[in-house]
C-alpha atoms as a PDB file:
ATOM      1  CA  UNK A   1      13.667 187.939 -91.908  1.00  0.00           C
ATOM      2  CA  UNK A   2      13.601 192.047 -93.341  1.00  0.00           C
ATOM      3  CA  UNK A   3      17.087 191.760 -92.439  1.00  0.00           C
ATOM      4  CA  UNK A   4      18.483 189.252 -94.746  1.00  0.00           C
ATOM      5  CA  UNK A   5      15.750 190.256 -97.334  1.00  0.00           C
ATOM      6  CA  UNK A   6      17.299 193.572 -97.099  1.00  0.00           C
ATOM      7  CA  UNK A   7      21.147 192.203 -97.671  1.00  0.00           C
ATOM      8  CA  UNK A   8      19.582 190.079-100.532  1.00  0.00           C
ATOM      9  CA  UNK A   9      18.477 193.015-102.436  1.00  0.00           C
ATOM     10  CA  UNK A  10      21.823 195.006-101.316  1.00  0.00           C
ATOM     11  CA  UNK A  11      23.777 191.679-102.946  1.00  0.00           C
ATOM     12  CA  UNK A  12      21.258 191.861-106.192  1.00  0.00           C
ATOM     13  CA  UNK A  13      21.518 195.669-106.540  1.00  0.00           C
ATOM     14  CA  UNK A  14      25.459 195.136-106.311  1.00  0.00           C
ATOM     15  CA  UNK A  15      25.367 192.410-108.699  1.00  0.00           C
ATOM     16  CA  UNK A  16      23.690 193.984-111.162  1.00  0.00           C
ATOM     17  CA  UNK A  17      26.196 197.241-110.989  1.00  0.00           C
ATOM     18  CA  UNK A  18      29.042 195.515-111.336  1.00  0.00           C
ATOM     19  CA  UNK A  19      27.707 193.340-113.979  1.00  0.00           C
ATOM     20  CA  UNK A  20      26.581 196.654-116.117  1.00  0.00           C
ATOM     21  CA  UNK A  21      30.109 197.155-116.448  1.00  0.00           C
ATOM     22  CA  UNK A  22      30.415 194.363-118.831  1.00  0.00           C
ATOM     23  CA  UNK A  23      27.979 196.198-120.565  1.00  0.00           C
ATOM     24  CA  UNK A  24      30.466 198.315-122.475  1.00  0.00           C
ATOM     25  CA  UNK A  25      30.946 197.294-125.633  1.00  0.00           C
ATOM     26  CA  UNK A  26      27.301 197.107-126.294  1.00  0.00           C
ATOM     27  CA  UNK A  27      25.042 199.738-127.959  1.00  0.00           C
ATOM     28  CA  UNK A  28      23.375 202.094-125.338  1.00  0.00           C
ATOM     29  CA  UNK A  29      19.915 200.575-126.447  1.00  0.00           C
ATOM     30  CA  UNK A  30      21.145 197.267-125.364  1.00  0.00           C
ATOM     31  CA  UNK A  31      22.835 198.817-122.240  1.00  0.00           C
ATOM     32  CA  UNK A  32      19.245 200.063-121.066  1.00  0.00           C
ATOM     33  CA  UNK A  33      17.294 196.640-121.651  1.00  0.00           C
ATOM     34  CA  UNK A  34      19.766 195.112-119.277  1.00  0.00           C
ATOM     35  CA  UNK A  35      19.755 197.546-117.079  1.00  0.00           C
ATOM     36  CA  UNK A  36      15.712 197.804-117.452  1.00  0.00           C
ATOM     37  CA  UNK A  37      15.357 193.992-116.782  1.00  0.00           C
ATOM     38  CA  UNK A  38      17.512 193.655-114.372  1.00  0.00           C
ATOM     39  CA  UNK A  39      15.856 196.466-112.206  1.00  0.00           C
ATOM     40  CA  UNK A  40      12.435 194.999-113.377  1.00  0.00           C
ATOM     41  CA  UNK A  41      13.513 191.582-111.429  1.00  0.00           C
ATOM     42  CA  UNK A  42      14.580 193.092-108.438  1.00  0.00           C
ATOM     43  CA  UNK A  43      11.609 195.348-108.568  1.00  0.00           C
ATOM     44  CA  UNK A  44       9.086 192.362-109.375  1.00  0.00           C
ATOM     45  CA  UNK A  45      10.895 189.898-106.568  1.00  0.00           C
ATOM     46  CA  UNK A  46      10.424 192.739-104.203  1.00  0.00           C
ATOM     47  CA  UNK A  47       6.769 193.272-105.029  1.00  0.00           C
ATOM     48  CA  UNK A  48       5.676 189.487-104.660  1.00  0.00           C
ATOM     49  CA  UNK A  49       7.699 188.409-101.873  1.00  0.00           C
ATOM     50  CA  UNK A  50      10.156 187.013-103.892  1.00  0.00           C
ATOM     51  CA  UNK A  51       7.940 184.655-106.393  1.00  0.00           C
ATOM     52  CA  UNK A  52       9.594 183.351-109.539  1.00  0.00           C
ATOM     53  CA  UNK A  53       6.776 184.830-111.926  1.00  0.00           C
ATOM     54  CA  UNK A  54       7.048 188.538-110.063  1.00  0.00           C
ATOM     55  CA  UNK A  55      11.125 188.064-110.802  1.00  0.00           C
ATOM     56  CA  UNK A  56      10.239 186.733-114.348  1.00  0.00           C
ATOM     57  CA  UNK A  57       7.639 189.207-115.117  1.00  0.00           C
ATOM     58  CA  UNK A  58       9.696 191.881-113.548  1.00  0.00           C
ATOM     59  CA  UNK A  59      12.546 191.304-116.043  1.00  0.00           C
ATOM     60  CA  UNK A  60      10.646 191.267-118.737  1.00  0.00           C
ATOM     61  CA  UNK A  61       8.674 194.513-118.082  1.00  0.00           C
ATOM     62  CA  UNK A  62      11.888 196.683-116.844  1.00  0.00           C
ATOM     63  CA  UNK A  63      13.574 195.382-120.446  1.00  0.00           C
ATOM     64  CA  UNK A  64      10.859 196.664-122.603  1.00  0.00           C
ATOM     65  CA  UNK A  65      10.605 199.602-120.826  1.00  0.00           C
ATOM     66  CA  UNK A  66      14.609 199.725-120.831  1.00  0.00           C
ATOM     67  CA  UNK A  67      14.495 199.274-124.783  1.00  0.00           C
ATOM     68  CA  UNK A  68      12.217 201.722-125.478  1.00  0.00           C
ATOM     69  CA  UNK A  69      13.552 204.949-123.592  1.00  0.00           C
ATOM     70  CA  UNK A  70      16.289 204.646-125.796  1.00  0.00           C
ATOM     71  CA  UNK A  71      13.918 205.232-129.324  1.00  0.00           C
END
């Protein structure tokens, strides 16, 4: 099972890099909260075992952070 959670998290970490590149026409305030959540909801899936209120909460905490290093 640490196996395919591992290639999960590989595929989610992947995801989310290639999906940053989409990223480029925003500001780079914007660019950090989606970077910030998305890290948040790997981070908070990884920390609960993979519950949908770690994931949610995860997001939501990495975004805020990710929108405020940029102030």
């Amino acid at each position: 099972m640490s196996v395919l959670r591992g290639m999960l998290l590989a595929v989610m970490a992947g995801t989310i890099v290639l999906g940053t590149g989409g990223c480029s026409g925003m500001s780079r305030q914007g660019q950090n909260t989606a970077i910030g959540a998305g890290v948040g909801a790997i981070g908070g899936a990884v920390l609960t075992g993979g519950s949908t209120a770690g994931t949610i909460g995860g997001a939501a905490v990495g975004g805020i952070i990710g929108h405020e290093v940029t102030k």
